[in-house]
Protein backbone atom coordinates (compact mmCIF):
# COMPACT_ATOMS: atom_id res chain seq x y z
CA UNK A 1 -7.63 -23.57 2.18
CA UNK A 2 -4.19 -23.47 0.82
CA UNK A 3 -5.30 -22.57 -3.07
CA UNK A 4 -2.27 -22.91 -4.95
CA UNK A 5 -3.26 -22.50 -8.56
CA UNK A 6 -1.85 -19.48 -10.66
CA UNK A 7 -5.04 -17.40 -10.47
CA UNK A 8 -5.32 -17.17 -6.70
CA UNK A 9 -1.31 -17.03 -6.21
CA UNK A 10 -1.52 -13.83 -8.25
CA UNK A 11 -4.45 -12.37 -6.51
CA UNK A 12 -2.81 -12.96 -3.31
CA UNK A 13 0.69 -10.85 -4.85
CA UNK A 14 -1.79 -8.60 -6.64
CA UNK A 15 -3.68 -7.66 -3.10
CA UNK A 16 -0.38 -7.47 -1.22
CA UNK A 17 1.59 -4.87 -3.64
CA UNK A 18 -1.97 -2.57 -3.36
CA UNK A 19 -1.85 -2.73 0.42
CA UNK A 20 2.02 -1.75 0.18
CA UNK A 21 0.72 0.89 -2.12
CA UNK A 22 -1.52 2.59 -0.12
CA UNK A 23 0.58 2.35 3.05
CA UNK A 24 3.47 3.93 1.34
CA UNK A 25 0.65 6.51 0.10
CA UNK A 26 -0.59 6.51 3.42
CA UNK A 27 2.91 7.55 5.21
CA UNK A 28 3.76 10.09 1.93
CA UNK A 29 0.82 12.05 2.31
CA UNK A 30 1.42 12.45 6.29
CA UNK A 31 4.93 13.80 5.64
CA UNK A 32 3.56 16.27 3.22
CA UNK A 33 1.11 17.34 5.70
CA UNK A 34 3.61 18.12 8.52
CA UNK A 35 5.81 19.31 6.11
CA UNK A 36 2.99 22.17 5.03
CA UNK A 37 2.03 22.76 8.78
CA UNK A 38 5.38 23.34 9.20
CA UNK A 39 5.69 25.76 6.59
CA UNK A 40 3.00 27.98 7.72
C-alpha cells in the first residue's frame, strides 16, 4: 500500500477533516439536546 501520490494524499486529508466534521457535529448536536431537555 503506501500510495503517496498527490491524489490519494489529499483524499486521505480530505476523508479525515469530514470524519472530524461529523464528530464535532456529532458531540454539538448532543449538547444541544441535553441542553433542551434541560430546559423543559
Amino acid at each position: 500500500m503506501g500510495d503517496k501520490s498527490p491524489k490519494s494524499v489529499n483524499k486521505k486529508s480530505t476523508q479525515k477533516k469530514s470524519a472530524v466534521a461529523s464528530a464535532t457535529k456529532k458531540k454539538s448536536a448532543a449538547v444541544a439536546a441535553k441542553s433542551a431537555a434541560k430546559k423543559k
